[in-house]
Protein backbone atom coordinates (compact mmCIF):
# COMPACT_ATOMS: atom_id res chain seq x y z
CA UNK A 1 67.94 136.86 85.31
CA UNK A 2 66.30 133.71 86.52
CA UNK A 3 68.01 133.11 89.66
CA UNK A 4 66.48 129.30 90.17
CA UNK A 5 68.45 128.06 86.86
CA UNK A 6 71.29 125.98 87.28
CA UNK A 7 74.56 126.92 86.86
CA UNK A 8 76.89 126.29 84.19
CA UNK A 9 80.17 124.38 85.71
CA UNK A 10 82.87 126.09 86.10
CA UNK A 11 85.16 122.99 85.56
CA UNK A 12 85.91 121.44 82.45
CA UNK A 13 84.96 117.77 82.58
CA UNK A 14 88.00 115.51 82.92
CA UNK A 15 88.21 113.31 79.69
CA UNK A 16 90.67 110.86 78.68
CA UNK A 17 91.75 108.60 75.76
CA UNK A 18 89.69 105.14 76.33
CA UNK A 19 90.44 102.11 74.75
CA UNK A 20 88.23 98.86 74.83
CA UNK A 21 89.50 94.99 73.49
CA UNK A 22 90.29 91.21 75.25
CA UNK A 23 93.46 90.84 76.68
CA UNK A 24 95.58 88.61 74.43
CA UNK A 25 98.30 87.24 76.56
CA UNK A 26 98.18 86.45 80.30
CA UNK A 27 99.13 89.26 82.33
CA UNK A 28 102.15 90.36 84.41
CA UNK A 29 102.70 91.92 87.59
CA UNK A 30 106.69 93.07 87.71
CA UNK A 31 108.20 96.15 89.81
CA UNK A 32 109.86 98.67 88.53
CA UNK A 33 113.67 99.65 89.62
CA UNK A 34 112.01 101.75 91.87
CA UNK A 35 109.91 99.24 93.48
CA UNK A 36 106.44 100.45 92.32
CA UNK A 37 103.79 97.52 91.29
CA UNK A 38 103.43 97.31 87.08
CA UNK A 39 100.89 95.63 85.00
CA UNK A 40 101.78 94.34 81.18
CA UNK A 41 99.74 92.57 78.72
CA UNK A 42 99.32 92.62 75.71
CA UNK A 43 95.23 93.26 73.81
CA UNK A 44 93.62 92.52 70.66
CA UNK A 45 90.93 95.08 69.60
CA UNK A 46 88.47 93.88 67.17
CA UNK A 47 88.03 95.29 63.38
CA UNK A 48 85.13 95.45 61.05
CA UNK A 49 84.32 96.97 57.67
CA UNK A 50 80.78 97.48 56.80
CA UNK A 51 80.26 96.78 53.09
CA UNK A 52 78.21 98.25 50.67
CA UNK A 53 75.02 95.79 51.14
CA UNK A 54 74.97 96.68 54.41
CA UNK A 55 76.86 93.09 55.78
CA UNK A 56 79.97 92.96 57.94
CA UNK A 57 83.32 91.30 57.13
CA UNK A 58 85.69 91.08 59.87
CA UNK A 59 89.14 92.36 59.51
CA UNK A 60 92.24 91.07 61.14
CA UNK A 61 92.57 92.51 64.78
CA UNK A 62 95.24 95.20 65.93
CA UNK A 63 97.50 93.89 68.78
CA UNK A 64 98.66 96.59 71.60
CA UNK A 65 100.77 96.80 74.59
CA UNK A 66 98.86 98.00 77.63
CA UNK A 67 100.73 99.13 80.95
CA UNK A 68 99.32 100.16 84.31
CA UNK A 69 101.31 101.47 87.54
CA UNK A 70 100.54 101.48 91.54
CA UNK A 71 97.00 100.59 92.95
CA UNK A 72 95.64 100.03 89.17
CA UNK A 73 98.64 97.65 88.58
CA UNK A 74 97.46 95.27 91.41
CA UNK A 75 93.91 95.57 90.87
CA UNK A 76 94.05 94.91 87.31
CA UNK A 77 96.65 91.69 87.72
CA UNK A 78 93.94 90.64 90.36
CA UNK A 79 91.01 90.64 88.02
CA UNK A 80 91.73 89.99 84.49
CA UNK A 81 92.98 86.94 82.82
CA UNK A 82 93.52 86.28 79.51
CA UNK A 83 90.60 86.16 76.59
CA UNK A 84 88.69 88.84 79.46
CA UNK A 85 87.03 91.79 77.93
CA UNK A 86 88.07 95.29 79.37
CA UNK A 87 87.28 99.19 78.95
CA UNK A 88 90.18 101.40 79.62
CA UNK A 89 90.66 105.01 80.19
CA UNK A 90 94.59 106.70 80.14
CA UNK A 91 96.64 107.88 77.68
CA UNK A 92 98.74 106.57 74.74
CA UNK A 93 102.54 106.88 75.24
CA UNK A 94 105.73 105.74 73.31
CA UNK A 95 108.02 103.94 75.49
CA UNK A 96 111.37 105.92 76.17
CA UNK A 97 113.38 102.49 75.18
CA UNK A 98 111.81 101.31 72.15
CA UNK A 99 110.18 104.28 70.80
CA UNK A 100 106.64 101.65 70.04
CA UNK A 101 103.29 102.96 71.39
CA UNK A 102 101.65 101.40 74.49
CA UNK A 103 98.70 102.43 76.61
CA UNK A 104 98.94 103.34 80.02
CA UNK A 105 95.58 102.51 81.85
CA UNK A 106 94.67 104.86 84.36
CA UNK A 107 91.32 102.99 85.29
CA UNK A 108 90.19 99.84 83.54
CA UNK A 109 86.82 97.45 84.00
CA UNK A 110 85.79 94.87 82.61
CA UNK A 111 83.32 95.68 79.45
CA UNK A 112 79.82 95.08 80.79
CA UNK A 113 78.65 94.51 76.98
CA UNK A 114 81.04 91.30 76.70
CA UNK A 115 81.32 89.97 80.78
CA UNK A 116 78.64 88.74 82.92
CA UNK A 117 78.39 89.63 86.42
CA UNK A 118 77.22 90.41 89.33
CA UNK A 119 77.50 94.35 91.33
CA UNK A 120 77.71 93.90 95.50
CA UNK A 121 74.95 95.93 96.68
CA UNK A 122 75.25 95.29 99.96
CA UNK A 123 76.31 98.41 102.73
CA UNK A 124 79.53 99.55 102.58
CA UNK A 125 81.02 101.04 105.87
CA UNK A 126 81.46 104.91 105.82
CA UNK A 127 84.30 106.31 105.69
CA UNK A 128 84.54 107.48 109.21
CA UNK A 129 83.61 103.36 110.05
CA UNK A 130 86.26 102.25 107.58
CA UNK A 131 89.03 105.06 109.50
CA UNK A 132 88.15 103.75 112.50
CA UNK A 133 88.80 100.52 111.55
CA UNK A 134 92.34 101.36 110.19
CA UNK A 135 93.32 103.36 113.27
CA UNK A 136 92.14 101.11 115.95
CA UNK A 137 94.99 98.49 115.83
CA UNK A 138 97.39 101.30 115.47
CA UNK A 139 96.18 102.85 118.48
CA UNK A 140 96.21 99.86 120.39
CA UNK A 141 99.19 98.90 119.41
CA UNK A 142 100.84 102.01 120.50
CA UNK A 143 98.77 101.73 123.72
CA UNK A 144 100.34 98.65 124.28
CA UNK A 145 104.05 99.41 123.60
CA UNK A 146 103.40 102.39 126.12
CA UNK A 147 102.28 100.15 128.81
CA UNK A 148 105.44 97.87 128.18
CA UNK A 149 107.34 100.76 128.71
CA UNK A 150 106.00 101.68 131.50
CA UNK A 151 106.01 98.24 133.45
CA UNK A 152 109.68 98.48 133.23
């Protein structure tokens, strides 16, 4: 056996149901009864039929409900508007109340093949940089309620 051959994974890959479309209305960022952050709006997805002479005719667009919950929620109200072009990856669910299908984004972007932009290249802090960062006014913080304490 050639031992310098890579090795097959031993984990499946992790694949979801994506979805891609412009969002149709503006979005909405509501909480739940339990408090956590959710994202609603409603998408068009495009439809064509290719005909027989090889020309398109455009068909009359399907019209979804997509929902998103916690960090995605708030990221996705932050960034998208409506008429923007996304790519989504989570599942398909039917809602307990009204039995109708929605999606429920897990991740979502905008679709790079329908939005301009620009990527931030610049450094990022590590991770050890960016903890530090976090834990330093907590730690002084509690440095300074322990010298209050002990002026008294």
């Amino acid at each position: 056996m050639n031992e310098n051959r890579p090795q097959a994974p031993t984990e499946r890959i992790e694949t979801g149901t994506c979805v891609f479309g412009y969002f149709a209305t503006e979005p909405e960022l509501t909480r739940t009864e339990a408090g956590v952050p959710k994202f609603y709006a409603r998408y068009r997805i495009p439809r064509h039929r290719r005909e027989a002479d090889g020309s398109v005719t455009r068909l009359e667009p399907d019209f979804r409900s997509m929902v998103a919950y916690w960090e995605t929620a708030e990221l996705a109200y932050e960034k998208f508007r409506k008429g923007d072009a996304f790519i989504a990856q989570g599942q398909v669910r039917v809602n307990s109340r009204t039995g109708k299908e929605r999606f429920e984004a897990k991740r979502i972007g905008h679709n790079p093949a329908d939005t301009p932009y620009e990527v931030d290249r610049s450094a990022r802090p590590s991770a050890a940089t960016a903890e530090r960062a976090v834990l330093a006014p907590a730690a002084s913080s509690a440095s300074a309620v322990e010298s209050e304490s002990l002026s008294r």
